[in-house]
Every structure is written in C-alpha cells, then in structure tokens.
PDB file of N, CA and C in Angstrom:
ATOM      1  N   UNK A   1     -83.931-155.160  71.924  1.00  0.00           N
ATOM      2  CA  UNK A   1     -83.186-156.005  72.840  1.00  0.00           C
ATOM      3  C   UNK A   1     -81.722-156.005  72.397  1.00  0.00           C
ATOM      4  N   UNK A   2     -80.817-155.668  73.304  1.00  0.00           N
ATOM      5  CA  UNK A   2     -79.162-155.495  72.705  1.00  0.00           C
ATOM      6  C   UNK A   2     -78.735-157.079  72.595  1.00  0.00           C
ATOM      7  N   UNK A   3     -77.758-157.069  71.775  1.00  0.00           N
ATOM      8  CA  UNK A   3     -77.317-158.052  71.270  1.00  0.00           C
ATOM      9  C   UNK A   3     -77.565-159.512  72.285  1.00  0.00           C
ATOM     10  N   UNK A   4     -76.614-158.697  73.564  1.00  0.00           N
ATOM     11  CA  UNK A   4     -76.065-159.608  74.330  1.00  0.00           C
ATOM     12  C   UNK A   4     -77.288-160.373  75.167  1.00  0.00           C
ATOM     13  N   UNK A   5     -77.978-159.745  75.152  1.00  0.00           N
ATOM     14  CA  UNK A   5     -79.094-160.549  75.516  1.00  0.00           C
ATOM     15  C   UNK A   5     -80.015-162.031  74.479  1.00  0.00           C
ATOM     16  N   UNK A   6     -80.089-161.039  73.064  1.00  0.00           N
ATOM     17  CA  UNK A   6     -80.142-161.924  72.279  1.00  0.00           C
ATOM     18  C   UNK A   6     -79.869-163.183  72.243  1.00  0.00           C
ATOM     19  N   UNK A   7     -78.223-163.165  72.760  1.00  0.00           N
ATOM     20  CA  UNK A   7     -77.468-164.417  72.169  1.00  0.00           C
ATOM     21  C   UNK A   7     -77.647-165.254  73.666  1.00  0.00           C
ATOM     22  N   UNK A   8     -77.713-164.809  74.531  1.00  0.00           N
ATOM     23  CA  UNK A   8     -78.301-165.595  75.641  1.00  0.00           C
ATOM     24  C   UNK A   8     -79.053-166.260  75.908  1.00  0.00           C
ATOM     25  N   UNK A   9     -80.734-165.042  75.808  1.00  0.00           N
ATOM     26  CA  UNK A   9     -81.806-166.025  75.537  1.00  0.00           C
ATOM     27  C   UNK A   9     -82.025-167.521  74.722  1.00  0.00           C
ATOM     28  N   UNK A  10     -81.123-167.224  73.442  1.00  0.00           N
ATOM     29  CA  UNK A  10     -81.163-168.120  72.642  1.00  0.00           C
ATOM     30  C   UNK A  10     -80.432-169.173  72.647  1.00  0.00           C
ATOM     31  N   UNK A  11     -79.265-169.172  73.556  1.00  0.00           N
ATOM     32  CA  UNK A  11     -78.503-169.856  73.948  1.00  0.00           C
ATOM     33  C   UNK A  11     -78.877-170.880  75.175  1.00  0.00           C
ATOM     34  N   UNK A  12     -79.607-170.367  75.885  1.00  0.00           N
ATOM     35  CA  UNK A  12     -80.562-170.873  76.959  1.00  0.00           C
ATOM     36  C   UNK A  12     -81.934-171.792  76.567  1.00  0.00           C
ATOM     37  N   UNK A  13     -82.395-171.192  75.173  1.00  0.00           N
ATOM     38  CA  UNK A  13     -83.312-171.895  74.836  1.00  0.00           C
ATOM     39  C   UNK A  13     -83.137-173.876  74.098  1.00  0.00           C
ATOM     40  N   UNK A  14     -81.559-172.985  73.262  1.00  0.00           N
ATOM     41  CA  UNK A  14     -80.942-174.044  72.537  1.00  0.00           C
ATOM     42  C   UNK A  14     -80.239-174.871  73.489  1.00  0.00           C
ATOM     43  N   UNK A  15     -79.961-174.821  75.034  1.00  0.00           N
ATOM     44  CA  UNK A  15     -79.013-175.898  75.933  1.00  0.00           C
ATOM     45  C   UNK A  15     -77.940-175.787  75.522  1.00  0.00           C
ATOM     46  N   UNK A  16     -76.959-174.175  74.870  1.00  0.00           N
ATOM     47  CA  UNK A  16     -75.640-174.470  74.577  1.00  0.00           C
ATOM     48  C   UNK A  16     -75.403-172.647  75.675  1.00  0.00           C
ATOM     49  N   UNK A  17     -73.935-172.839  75.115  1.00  0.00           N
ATOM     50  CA  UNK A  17     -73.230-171.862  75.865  1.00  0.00           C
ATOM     51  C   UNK A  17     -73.616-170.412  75.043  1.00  0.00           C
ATOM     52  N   UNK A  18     -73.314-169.110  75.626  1.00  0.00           N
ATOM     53  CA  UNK A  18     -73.490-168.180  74.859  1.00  0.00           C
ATOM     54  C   UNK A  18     -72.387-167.917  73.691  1.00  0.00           C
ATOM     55  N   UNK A  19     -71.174-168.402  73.981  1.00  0.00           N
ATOM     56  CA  UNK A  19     -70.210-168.299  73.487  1.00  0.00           C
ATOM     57  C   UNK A  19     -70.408-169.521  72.079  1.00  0.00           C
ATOM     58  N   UNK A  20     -71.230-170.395  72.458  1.00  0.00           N
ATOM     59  CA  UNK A  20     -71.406-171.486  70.838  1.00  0.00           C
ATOM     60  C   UNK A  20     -72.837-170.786  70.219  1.00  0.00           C
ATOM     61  N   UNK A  21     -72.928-169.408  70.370  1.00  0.00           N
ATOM     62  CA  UNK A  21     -74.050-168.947  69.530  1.00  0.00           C
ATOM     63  C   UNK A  21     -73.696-167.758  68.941  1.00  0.00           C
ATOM     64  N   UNK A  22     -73.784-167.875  67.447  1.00  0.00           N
ATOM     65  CA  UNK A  22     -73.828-166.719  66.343  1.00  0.00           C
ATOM     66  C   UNK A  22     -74.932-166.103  65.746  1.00  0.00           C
ATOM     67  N   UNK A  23     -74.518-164.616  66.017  1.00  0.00           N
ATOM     68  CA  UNK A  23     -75.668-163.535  65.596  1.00  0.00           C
ATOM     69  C   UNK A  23     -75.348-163.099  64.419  1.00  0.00           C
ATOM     70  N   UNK A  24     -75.870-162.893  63.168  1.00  0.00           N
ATOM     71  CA  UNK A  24     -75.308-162.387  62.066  1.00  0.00           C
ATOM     72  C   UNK A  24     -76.538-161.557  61.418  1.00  0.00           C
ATOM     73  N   UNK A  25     -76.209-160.878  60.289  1.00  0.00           N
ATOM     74  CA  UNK A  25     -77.468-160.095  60.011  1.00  0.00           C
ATOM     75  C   UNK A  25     -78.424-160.623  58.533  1.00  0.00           C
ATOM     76  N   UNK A  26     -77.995-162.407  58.968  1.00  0.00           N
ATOM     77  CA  UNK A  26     -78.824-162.816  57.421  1.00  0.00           C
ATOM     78  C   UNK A  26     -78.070-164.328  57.660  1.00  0.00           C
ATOM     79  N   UNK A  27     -78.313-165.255  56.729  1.00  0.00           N
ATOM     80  CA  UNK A  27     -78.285-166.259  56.342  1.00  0.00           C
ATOM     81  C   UNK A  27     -76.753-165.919  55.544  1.00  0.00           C
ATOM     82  N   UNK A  28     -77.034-165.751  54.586  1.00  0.00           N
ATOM     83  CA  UNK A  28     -75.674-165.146  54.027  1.00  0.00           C
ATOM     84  C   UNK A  28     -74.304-164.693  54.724  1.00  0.00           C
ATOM     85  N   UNK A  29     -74.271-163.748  55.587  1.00  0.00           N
ATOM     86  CA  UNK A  29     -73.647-163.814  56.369  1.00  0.00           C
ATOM     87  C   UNK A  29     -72.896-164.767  57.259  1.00  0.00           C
ATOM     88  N   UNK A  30     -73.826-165.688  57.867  1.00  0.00           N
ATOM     89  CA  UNK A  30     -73.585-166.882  58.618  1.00  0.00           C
ATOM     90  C   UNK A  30     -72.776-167.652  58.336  1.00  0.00           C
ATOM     91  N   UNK A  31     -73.155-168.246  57.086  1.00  0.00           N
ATOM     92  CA  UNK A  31     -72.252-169.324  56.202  1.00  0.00           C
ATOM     93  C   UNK A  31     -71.116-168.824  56.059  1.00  0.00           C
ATOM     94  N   UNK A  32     -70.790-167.407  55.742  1.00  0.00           N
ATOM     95  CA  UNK A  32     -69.496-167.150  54.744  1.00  0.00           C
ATOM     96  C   UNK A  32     -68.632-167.193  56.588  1.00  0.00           C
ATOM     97  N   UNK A  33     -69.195-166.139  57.457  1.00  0.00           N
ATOM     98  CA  UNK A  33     -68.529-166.246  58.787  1.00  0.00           C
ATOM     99  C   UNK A  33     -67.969-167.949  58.842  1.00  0.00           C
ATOM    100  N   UNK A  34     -69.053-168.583  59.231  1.00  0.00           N
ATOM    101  CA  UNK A  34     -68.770-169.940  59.911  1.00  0.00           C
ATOM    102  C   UNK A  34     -67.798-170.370  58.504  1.00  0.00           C
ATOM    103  N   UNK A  35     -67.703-169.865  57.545  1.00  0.00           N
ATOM    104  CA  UNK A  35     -66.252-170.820  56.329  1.00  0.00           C
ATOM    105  C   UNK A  35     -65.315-170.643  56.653  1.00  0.00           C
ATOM    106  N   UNK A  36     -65.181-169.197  57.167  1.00  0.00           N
ATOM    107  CA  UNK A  36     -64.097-168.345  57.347  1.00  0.00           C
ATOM    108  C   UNK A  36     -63.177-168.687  58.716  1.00  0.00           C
ATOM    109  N   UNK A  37     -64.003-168.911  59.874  1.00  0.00           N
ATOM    110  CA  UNK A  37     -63.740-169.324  60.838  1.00  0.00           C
ATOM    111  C   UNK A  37     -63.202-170.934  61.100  1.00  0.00           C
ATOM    112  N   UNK A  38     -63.848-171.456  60.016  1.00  0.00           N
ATOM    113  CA  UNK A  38     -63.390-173.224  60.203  1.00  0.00           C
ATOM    114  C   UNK A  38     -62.686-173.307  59.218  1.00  0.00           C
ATOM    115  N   UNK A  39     -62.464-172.800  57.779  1.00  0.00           N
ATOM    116  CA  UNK A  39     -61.625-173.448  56.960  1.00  0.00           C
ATOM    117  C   UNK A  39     -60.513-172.612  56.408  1.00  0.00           C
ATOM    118  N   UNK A  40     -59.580-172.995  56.201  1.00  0.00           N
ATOM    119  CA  UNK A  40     -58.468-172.350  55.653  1.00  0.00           C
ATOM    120  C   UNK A  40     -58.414-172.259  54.073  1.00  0.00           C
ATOM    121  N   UNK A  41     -58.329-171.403  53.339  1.00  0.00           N
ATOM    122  CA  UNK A  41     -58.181-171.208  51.424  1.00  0.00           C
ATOM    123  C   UNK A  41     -57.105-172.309  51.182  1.00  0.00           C
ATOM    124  N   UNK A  42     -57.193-172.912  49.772  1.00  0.00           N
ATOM    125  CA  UNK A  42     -56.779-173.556  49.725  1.00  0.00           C
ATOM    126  C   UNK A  42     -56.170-175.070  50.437  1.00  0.00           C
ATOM    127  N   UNK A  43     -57.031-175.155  51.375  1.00  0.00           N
ATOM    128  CA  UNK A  43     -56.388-176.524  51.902  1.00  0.00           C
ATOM    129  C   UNK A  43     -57.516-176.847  52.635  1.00  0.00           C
ATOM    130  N   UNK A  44     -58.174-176.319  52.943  1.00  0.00           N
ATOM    131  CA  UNK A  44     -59.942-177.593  53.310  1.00  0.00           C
ATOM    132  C   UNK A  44     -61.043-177.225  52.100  1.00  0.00           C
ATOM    133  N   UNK A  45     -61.781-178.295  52.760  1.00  0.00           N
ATOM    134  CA  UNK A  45     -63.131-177.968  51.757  1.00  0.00           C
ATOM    135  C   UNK A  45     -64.213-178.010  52.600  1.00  0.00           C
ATOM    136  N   UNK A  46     -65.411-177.934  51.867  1.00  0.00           N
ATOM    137  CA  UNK A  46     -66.686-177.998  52.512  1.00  0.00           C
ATOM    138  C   UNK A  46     -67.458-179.116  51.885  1.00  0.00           C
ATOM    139  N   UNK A  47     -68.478-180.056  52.422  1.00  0.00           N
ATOM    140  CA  UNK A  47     -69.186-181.097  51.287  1.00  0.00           C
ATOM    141  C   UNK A  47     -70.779-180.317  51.972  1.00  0.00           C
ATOM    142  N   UNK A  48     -70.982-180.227  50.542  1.00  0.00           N
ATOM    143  CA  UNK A  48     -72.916-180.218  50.922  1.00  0.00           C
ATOM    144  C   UNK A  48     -73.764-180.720  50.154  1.00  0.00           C
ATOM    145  N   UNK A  49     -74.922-180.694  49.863  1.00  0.00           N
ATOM    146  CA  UNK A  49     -75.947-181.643  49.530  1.00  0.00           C
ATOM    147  C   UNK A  49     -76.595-180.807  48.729  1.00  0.00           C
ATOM    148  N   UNK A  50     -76.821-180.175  47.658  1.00  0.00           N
ATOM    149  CA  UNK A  50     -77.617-179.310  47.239  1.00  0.00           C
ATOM    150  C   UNK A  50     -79.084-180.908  46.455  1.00  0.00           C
ATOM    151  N   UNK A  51     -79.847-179.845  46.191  1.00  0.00           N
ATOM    152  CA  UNK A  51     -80.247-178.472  46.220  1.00  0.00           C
ATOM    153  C   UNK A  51     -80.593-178.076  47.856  1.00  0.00           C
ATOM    154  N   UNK A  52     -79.566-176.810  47.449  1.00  0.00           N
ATOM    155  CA  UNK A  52     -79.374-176.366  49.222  1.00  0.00           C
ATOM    156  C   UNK A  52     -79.355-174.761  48.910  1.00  0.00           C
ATOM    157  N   UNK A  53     -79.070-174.085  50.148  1.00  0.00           N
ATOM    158  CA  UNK A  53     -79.102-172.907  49.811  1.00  0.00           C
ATOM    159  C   UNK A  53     -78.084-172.239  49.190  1.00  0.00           C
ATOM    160  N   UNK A  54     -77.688-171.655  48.336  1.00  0.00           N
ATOM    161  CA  UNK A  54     -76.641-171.450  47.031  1.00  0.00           C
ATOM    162  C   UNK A  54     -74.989-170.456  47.718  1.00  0.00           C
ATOM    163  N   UNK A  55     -75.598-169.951  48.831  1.00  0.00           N
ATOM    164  CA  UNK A  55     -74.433-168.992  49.445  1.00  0.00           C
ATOM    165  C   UNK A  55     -73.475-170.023  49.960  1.00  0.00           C
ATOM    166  N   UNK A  56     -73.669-171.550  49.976  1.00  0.00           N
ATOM    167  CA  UNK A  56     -72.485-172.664  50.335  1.00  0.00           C
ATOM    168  C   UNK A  56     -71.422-172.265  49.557  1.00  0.00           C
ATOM    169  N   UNK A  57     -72.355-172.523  47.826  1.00  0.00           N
ATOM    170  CA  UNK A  57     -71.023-172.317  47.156  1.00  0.00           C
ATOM    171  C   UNK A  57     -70.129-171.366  46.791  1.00  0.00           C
ATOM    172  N   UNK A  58     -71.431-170.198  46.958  1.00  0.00           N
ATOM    173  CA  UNK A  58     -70.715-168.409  46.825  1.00  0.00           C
ATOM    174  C   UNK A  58     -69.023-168.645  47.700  1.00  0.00           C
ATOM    175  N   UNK A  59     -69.880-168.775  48.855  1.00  0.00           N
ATOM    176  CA  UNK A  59     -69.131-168.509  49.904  1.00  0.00           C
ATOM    177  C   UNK A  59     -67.534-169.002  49.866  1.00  0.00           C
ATOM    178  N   UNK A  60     -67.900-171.048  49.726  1.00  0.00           N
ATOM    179  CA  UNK A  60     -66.586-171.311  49.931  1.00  0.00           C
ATOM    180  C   UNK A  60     -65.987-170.609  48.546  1.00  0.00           C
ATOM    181  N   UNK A  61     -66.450-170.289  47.209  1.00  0.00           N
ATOM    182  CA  UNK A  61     -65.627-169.940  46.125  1.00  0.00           C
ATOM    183  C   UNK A  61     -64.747-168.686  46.857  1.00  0.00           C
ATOM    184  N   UNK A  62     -65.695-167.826  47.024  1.00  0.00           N
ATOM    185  CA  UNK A  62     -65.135-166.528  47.428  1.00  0.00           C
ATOM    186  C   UNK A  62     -63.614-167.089  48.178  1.00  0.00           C
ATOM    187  N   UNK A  63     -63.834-167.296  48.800  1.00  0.00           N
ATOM    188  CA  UNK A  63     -63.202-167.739  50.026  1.00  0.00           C
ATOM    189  C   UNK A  63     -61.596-168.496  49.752  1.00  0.00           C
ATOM    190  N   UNK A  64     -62.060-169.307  48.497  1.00  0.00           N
ATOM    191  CA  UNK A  64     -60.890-170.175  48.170  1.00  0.00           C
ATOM    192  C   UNK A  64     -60.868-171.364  48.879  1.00  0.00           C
ATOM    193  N   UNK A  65     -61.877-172.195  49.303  1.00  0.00           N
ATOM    194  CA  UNK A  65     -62.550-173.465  50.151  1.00  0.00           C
ATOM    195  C   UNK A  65     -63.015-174.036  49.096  1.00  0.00           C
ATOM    196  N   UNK A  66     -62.134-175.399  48.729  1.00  0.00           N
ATOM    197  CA  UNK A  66     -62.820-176.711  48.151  1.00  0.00           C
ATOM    198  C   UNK A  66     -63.907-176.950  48.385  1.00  0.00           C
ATOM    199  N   UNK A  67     -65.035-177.332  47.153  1.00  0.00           N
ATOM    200  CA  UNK A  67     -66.433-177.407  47.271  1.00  0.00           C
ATOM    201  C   UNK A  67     -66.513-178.615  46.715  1.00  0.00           C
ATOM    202  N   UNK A  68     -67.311-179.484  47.680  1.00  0.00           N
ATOM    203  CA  UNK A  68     -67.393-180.626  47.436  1.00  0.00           C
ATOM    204  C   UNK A  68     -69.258-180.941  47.433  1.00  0.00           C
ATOM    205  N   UNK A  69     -69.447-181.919  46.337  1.00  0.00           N
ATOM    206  CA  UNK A  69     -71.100-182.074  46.345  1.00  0.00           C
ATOM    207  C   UNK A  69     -71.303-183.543  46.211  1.00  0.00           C
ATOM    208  N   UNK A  70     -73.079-183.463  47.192  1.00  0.00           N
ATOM    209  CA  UNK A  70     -73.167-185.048  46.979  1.00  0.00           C
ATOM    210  C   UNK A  70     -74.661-184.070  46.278  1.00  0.00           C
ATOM    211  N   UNK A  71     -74.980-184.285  45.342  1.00  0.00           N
ATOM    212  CA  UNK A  71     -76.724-183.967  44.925  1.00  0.00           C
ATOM    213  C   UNK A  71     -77.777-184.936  45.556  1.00  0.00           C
ATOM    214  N   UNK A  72     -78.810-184.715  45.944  1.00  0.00           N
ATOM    215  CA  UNK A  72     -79.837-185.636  46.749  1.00  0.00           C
ATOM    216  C   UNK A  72     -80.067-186.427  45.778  1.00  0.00           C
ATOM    217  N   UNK A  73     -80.959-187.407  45.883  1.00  0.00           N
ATOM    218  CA  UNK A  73     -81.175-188.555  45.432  1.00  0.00           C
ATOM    219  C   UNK A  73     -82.741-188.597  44.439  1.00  0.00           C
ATOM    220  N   UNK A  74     -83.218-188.993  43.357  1.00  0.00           N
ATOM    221  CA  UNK A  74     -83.981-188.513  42.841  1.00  0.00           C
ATOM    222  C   UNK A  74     -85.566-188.222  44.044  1.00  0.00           C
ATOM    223  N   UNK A  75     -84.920-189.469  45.420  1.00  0.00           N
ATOM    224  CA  UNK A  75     -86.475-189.797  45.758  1.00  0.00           C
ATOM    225  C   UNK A  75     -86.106-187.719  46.938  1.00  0.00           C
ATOM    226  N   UNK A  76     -85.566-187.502  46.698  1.00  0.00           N
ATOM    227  CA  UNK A  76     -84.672-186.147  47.561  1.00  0.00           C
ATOM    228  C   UNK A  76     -84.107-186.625  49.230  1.00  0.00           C
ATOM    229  N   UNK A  77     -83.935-187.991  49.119  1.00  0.00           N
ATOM    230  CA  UNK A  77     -82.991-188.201  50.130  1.00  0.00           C
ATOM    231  C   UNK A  77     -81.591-187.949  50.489  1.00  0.00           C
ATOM    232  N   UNK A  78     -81.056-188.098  51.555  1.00  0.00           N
ATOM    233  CA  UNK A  78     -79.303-187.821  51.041  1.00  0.00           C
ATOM    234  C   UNK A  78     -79.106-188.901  50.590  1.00  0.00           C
ATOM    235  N   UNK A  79     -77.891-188.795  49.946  1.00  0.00           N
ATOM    236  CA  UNK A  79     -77.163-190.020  49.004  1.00  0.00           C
ATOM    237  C   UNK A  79     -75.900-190.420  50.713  1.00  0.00           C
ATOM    238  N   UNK A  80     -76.685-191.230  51.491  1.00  0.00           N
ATOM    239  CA  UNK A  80     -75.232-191.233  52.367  1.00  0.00           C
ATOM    240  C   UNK A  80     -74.091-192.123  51.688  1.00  0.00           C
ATOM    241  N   UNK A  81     -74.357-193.190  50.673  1.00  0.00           N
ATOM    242  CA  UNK A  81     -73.126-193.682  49.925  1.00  0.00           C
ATOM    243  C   UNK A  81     -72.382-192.488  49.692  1.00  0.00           C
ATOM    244  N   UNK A  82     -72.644-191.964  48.881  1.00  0.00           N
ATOM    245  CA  UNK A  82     -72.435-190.987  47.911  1.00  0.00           C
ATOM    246  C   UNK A  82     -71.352-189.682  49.003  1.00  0.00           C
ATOM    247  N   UNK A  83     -71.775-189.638  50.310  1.00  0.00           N
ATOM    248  CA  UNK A  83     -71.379-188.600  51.399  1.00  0.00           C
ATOM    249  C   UNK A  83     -70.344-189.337  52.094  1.00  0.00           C
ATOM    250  N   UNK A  84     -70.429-190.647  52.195  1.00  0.00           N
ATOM    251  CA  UNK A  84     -69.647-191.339  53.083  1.00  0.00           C
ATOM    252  C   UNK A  84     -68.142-191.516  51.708  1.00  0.00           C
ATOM    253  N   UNK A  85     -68.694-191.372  50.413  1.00  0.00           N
ATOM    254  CA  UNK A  85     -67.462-191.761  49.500  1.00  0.00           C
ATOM    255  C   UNK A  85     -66.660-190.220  49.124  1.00  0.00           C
ATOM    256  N   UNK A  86     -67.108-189.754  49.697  1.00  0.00           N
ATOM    257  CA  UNK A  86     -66.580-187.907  49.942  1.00  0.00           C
ATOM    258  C   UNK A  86     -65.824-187.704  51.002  1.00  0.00           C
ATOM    259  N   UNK A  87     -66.376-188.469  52.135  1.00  0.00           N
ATOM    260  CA  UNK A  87     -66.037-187.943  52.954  1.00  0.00           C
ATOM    261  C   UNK A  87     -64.085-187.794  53.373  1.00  0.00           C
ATOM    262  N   UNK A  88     -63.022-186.951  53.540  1.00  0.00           N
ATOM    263  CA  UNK A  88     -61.975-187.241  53.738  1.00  0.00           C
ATOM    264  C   UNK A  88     -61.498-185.966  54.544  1.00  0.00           C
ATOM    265  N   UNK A  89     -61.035-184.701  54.620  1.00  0.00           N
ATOM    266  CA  UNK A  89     -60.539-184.369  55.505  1.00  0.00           C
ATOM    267  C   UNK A  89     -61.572-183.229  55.773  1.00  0.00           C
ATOM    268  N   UNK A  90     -62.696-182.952  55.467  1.00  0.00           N
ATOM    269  CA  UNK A  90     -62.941-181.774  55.607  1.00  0.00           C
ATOM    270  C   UNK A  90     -63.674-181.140  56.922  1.00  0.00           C
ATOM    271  N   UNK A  91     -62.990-180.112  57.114  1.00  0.00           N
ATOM    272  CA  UNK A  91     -63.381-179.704  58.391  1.00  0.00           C
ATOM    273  C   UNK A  91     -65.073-179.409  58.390  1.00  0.00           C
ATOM    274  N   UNK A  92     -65.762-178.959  57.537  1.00  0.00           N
ATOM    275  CA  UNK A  92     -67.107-178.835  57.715  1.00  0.00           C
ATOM    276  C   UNK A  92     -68.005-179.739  56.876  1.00  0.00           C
ATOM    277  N   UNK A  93     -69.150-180.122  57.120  1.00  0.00           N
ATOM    278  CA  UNK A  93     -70.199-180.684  56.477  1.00  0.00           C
ATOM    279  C   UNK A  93     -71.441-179.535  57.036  1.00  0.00           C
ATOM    280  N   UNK A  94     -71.938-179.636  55.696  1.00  0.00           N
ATOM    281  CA  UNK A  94     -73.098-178.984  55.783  1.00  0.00           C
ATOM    282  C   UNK A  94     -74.574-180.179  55.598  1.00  0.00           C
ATOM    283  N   UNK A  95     -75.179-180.304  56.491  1.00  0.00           N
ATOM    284  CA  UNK A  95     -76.616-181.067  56.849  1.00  0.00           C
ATOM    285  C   UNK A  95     -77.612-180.008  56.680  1.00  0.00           C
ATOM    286  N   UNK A  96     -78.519-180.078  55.519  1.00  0.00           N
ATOM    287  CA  UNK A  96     -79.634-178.391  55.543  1.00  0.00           C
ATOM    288  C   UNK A  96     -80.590-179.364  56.555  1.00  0.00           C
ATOM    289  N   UNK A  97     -81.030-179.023  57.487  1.00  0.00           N
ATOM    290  CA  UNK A  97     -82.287-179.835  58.489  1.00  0.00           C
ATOM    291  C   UNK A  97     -83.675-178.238  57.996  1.00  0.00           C
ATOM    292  N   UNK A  98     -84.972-178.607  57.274  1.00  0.00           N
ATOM    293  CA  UNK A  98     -84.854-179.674  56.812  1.00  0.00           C
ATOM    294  C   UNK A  98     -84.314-179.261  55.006  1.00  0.00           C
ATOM    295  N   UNK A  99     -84.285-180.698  54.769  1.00  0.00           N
ATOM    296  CA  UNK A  99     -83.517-180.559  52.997  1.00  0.00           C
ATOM    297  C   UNK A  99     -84.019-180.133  52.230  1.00  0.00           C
ATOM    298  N   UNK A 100     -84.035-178.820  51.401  1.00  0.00           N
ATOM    299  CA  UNK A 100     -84.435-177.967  50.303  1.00  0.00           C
ATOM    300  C   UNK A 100     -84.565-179.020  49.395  1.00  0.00           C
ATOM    301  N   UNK A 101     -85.363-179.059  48.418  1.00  0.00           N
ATOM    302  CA  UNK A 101     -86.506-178.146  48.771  1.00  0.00           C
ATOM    303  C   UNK A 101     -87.974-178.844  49.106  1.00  0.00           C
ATOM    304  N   UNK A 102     -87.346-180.473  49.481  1.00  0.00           N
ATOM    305  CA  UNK A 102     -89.044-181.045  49.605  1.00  0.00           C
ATOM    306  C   UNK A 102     -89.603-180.747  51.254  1.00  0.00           C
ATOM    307  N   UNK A 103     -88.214-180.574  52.237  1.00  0.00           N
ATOM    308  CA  UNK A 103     -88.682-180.142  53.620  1.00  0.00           C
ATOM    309  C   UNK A 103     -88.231-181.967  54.452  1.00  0.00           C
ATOM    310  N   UNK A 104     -87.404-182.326  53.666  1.00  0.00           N
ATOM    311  CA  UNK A 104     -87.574-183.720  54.632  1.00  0.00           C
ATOM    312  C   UNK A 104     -86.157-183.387  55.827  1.00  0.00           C
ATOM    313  N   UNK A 105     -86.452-183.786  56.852  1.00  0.00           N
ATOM    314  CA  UNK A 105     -85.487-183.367  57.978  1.00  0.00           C
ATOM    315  C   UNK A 105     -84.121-184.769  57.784  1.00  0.00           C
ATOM    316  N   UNK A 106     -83.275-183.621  58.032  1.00  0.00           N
ATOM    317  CA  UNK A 106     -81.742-184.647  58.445  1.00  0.00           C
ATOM    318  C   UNK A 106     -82.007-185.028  60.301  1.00  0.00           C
ATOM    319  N   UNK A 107     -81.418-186.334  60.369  1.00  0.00           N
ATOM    320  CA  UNK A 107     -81.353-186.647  61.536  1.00  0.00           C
ATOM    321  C   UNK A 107     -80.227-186.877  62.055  1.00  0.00           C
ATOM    322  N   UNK A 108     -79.813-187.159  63.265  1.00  0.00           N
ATOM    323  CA  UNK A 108     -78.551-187.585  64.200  1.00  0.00           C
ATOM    324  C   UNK A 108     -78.016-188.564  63.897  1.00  0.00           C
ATOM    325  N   UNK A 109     -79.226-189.591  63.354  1.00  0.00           N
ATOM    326  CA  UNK A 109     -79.110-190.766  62.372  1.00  0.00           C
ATOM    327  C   UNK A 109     -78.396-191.225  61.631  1.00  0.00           C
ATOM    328  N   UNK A 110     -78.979-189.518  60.648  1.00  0.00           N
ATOM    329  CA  UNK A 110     -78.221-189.743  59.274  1.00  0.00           C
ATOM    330  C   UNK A 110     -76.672-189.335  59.125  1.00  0.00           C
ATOM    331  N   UNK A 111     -76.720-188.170  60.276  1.00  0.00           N
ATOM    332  CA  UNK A 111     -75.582-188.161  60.209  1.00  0.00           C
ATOM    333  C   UNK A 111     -74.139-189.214  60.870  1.00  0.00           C
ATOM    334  N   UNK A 112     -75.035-190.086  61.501  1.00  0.00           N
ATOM    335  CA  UNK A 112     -74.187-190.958  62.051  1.00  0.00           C
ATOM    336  C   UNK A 112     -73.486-192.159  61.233  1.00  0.00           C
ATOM    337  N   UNK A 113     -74.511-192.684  60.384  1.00  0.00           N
ATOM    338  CA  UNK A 113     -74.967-193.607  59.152  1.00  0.00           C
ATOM    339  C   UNK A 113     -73.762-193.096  58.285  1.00  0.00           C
ATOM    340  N   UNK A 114     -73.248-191.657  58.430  1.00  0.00           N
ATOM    341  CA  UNK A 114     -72.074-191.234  57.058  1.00  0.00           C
ATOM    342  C   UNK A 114     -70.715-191.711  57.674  1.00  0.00           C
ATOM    343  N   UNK A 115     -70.473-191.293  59.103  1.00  0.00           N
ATOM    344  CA  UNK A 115     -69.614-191.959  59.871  1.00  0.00           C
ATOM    345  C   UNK A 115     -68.749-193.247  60.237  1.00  0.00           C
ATOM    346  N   UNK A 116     -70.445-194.360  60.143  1.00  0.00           N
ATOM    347  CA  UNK A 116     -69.591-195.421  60.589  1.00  0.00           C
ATOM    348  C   UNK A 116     -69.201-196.496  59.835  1.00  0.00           C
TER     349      UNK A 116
END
C-alpha cells in the first residue's frame, strides 16, 4: 500500500487530518522528527516521565533540546506535582499512554490536572 494511502486510512481512522499524521520507519525516528520539528537547540526543552522509552533523551541530547524529567512515582503513577513544578516554557510534553513499564494509561485527565 503506497504511502499516501497509508497516512489516510489512518488518518480517517484516528478523526484527524492527513496532514496531522506521521509516517516514519520506527519509533526512533518519530521522536527525533517530532523534536526537530517543535523545538529549537538550545532554547526549548522537552519534559518526560521516564521510565519511558530512552530515544526521548537520545534524541533531545542529540539535538541540543533541554531535557527535563519528572520520574514516576514509586506506586508508577505520574508525579503531576512534580510535572506541574516543571512545567514552564516548553514546547513539548511527552505523556507515554500507556506508562512504561507497568502499562497504566495517561488520561485527558491527567493531562489536564498538570494545567490547571
């Protein structure tokens, strides 16, 4: 199936545009694209939650993107204190849905809960 179909179907499945869907050839890939595309070296960062998948931090290092961490919580919840006291200009947050490595899902919730 050529690309362009790909990103359609899937775009159709997900209720977004074809144009808000990325094809890449791995996981790896994805992340470093989507850093590259949202953050600038030296002057944003990224916050994520490990234990997460490890190419966050490859990536923003490579990259020259401030890496910012909240570690989960012993029970492996997010720490939203902990995310909400991070939180300051950064153009991306990373939410793993669900959270490495016990499998518990992020919600709309939670991410709202860091917000307000």
């Amino acid at each position: 199936m050529p690309a362009k179909a790909v990103i359609e179907n899937y775009a159709q499945y997900a209720g977004v545009k074809p144009e808000q869907v990325l094809v890449s050839r791995g996981a790896d890939e994805g992340i470093e694209l989507v850093i590259r595309a949202f953050c600038e070296p030296g002057k944003d960062a990224i916050l994520y939650c490990p234990p997460t998948y490890g190419m966050y931090s490859v990536s923003a290092e490579t990259i020259g993107v401030e890496r910012r961490t909240v570690p989960a919580l012993e029970n492996w919840q997010l720490d939203l204190q902990g995310i909400s006291d991070n939180l300051t200009a950064q153009k991306w947050y990373s939410f793993v849905a669900p959270i490495t490595p016990p499998g518990n899902l992020s919600t709309r919730w939670i991410c709202a809960r860091c917000w307000s």
